[in-house]
Protein backbone atom coordinates (compact mmCIF):
# COMPACT_ATOMS: atom_id res chain seq x y z
CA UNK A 1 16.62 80.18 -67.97
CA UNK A 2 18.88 80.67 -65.14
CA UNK A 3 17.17 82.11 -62.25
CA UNK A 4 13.71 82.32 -60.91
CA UNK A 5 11.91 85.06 -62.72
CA UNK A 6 8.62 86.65 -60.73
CA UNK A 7 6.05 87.84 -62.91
CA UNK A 8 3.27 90.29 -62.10
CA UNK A 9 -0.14 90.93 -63.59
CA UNK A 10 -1.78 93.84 -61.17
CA UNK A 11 -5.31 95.24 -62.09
CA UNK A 12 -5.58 98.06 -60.00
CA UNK A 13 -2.75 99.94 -57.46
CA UNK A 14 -4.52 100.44 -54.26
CA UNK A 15 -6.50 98.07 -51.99
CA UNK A 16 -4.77 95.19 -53.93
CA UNK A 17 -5.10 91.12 -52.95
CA UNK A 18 -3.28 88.50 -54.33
CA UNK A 19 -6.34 87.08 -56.25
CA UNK A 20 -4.87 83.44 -56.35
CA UNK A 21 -2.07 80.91 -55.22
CA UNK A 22 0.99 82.05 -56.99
CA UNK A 23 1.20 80.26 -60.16
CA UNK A 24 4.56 78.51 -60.96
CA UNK A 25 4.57 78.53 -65.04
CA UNK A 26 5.74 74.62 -65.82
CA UNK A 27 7.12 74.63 -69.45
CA UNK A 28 7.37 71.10 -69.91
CA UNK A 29 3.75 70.16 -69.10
CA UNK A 30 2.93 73.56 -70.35
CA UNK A 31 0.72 74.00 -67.50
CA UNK A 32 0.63 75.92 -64.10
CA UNK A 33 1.47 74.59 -60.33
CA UNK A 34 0.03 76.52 -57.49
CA UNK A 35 1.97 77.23 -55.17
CA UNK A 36 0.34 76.16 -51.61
CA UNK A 37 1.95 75.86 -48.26
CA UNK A 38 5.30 75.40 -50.61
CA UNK A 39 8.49 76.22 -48.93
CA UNK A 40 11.16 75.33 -51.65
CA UNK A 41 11.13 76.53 -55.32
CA UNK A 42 12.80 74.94 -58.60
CA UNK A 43 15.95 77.42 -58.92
CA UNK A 44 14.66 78.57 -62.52
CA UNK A 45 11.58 79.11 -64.18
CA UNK A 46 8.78 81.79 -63.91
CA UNK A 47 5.99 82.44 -60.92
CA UNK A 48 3.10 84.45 -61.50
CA UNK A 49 1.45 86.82 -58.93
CA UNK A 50 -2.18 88.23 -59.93
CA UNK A 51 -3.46 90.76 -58.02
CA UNK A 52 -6.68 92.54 -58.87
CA UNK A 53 -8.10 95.79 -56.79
CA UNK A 54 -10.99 94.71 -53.87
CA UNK A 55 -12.16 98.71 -53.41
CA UNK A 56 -14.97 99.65 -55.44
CA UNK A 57 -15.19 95.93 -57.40
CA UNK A 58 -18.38 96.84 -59.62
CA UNK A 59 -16.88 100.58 -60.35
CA UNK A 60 -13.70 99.29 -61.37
CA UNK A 61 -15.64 96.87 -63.79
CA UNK A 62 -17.13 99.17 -64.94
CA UNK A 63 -14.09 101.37 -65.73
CA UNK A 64 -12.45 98.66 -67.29
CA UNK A 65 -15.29 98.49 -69.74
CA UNK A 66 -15.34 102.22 -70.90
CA UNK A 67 -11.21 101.27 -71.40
CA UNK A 68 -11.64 98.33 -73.42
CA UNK A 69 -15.35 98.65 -74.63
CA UNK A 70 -15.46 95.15 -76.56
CA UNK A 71 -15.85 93.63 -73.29
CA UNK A 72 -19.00 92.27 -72.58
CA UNK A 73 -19.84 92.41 -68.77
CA UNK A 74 -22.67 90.43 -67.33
CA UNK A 75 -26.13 91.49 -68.27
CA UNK A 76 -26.18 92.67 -64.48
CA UNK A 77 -24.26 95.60 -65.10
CA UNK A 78 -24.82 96.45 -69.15
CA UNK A 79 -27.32 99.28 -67.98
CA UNK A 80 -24.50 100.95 -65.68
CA UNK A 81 -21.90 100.13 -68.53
CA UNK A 82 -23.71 101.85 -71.00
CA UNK A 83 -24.07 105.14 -68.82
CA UNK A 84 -20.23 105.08 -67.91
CA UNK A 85 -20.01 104.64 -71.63
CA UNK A 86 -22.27 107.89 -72.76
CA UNK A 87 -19.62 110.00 -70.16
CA UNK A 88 -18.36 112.83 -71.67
CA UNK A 89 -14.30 112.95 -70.82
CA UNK A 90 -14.94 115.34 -68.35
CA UNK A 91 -17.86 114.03 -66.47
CA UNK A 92 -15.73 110.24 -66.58
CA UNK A 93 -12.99 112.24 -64.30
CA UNK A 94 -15.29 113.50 -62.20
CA UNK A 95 -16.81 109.83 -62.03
CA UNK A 96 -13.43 108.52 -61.14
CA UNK A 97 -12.68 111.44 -58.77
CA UNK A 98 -15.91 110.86 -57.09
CA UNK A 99 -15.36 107.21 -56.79
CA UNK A 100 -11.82 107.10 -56.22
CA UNK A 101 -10.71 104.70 -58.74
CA UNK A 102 -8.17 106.73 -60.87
CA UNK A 103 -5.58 104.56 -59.92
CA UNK A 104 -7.10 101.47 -61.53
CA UNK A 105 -6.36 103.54 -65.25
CA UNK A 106 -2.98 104.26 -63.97
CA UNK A 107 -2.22 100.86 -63.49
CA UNK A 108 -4.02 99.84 -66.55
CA UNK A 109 -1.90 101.78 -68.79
CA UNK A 110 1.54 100.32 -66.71
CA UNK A 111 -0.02 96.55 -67.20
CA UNK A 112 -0.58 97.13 -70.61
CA UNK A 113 3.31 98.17 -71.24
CA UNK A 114 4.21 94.60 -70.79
CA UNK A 115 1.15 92.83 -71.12
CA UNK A 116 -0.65 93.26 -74.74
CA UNK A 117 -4.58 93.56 -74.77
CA UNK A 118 -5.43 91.48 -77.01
CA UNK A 119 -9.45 91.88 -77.11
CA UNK A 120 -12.00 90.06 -75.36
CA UNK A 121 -10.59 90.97 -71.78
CA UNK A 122 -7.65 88.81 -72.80
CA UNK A 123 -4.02 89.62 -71.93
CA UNK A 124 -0.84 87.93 -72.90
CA UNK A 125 2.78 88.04 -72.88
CA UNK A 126 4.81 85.63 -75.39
CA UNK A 127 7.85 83.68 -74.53
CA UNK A 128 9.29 81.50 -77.13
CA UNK A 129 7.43 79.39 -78.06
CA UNK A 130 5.02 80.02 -75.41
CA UNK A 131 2.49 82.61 -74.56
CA UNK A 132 0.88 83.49 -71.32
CA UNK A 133 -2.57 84.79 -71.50
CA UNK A 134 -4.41 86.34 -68.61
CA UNK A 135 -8.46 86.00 -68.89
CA UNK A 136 -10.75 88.45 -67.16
CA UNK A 137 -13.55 85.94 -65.98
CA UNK A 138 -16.90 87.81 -65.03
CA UNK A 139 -19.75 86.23 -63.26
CA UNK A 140 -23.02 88.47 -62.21
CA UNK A 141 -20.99 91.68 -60.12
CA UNK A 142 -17.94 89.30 -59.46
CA UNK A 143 -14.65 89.32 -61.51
CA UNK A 144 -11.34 87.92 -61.14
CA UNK A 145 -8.20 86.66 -63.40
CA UNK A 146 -7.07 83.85 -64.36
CA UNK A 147 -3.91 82.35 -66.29
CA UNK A 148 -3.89 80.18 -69.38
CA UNK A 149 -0.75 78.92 -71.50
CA UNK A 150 -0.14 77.55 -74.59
CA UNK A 151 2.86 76.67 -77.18
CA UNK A 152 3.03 77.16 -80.55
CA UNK A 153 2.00 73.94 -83.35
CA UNK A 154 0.70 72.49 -79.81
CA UNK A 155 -2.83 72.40 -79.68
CA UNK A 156 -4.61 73.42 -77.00
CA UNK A 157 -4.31 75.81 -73.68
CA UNK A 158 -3.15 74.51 -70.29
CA UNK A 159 -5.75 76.14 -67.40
CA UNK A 160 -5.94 75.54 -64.08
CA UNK A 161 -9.60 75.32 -62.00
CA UNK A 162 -9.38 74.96 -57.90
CA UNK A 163 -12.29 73.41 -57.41
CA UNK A 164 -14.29 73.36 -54.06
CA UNK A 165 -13.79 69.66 -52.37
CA UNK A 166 -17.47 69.41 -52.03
CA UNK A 167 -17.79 69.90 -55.68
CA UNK A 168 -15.00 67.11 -56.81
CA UNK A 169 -17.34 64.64 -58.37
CA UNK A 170 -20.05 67.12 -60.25
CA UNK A 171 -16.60 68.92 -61.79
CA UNK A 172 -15.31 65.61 -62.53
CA UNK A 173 -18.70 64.61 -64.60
CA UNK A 174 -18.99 68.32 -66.60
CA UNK A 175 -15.33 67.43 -68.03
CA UNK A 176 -14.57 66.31 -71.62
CA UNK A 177 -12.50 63.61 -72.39
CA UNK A 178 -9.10 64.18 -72.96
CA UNK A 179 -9.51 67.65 -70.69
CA UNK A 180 -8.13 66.55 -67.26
CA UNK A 181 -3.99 66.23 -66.72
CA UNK A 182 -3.77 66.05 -63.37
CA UNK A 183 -5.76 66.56 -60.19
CA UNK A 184 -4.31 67.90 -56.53
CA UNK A 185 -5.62 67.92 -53.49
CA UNK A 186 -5.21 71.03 -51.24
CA UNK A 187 -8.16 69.90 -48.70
CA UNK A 188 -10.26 73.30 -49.21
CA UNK A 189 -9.44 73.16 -52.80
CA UNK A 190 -8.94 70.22 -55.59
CA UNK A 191 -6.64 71.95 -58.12
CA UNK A 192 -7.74 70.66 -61.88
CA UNK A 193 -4.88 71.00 -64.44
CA UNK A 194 -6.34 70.88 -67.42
CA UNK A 195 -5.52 70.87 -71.69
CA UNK A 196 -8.64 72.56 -73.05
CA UNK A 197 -9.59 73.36 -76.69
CA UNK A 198 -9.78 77.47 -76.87
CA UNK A 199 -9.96 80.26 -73.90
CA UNK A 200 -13.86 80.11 -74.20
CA UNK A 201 -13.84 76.81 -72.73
CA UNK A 202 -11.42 78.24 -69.87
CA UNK A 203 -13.87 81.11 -69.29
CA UNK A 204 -16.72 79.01 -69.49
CA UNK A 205 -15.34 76.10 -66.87
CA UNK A 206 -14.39 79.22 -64.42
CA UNK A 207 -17.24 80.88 -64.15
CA UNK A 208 -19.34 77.49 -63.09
CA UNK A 209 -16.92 75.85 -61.03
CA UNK A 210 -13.88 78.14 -60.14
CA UNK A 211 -14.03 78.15 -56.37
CA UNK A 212 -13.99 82.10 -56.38
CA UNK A 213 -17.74 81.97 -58.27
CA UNK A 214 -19.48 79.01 -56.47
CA UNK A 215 -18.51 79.51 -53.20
CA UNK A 216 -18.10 83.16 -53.21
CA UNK A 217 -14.90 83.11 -51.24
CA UNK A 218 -11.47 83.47 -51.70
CA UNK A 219 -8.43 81.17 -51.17
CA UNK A 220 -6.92 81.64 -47.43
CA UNK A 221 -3.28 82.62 -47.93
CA UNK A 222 -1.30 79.89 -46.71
CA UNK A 223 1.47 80.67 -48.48
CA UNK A 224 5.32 80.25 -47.92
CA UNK A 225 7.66 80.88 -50.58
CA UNK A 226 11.15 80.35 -50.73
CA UNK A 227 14.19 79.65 -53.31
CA UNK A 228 16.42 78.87 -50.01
């Protein structure tokens, strides 16, 4: 590589948030630095950018399960899943009319140009001999997306966790040996890299310690980038 390549994964086009820290994709450790009150950039190399839609959360769920129906949302919602599901085509655009969340299928179908589905609310994108997966992690109503990475005849998946401070030590005791790369500290946040065995393990640590699902907040954007 020979420049700084920005990479974006958007679910949804309007009422957008930049879901996480940027992600700079480290190919050596085949893992992921967040980027976090970071003014200077390597030169080359690939950052990540997920943003997912905050308007209409539940409905857009929702929608995303009558697109892809092997996903399987929390039990909250399977009774409002399976009535989006029994929509005729014409009652689901008046549905998505009502609701205003069209533009969620729109930008869908433009995601899905250069990011494959893959199944399972999985999405990835290969680069030699790497390939970049993007996880749809659901907990009760909530959902957000995180990044994975792995290489191929490596074993494994690098995955990220921010962890709330508070929760440091209990995270610490729920790992596996072997699991646990590094650890940063961004005072709100520790950052976990981690070298798990499959993306059910990713999904799995997320959804119990990912700060987005115990705390119920998201990360404050202090962020400054620059390749200067």
């Amino acid at each position: 590589m020979s420049q700084l390549r920005k990479f974006e994964f958007r679910l949804g086009s309007t009422y957008l948030t930049l879901e996480v820290p940027p992600f700079y994709v480290n190919f050596e450790k085949r893992n992921f630095g967040s980027i976090m009150v970071r003014r200077d950039l390597p030169r080359e190399g690939i950052v990540i950018y997920v943003y997912v839609t905050r308007r209409r959360h539940v409905e857009n769920l929702l929608l995303l399960k009558r697109l892809h129906p092997d996903l399987n949302v929390p039990e909250e919602l399977k009774e409002s899943a399976a009535a989006i599901e029994e929509l005729s085509p014409k009652e689901l655009e008046g549905f998505v009319r009502t609701v205003k969340i069209g533009g969620l299928m729109k930008a869908v179908k433009e995601l899905e140009k250069d990011w494959e589905y893959s199944g399972n609310g999985v999405w990835l994108k290969r680069i030699d001999p790497f390939t970049l997966y993007m996880i749809l992690i659901m907990k009760e109503s909530r959902w957000t997306v995180r990044p994975a990475i792995s290489k191929e005849n490596v074993k494994g998946y690098g995955f990220e966790v921010p962890v709330d401070t508070g929760l440091r030590e209990a995270f610490m005791g729920q790992l596996k040996e072997g699991e646990l790369e590094e650890m940063h500290n961004h005072v709100e946040n520790q950052h976990f890299h981690l070298t798990v065995d499959n993306l059910e393990r990713c999904i799995s640590l997320a959804k119990e310690w990912d700060y987005y699902f115990s705390t119920r907040t998201r990360w404050r954007q202090t962020v400054f980038l620059s390749v200067a």
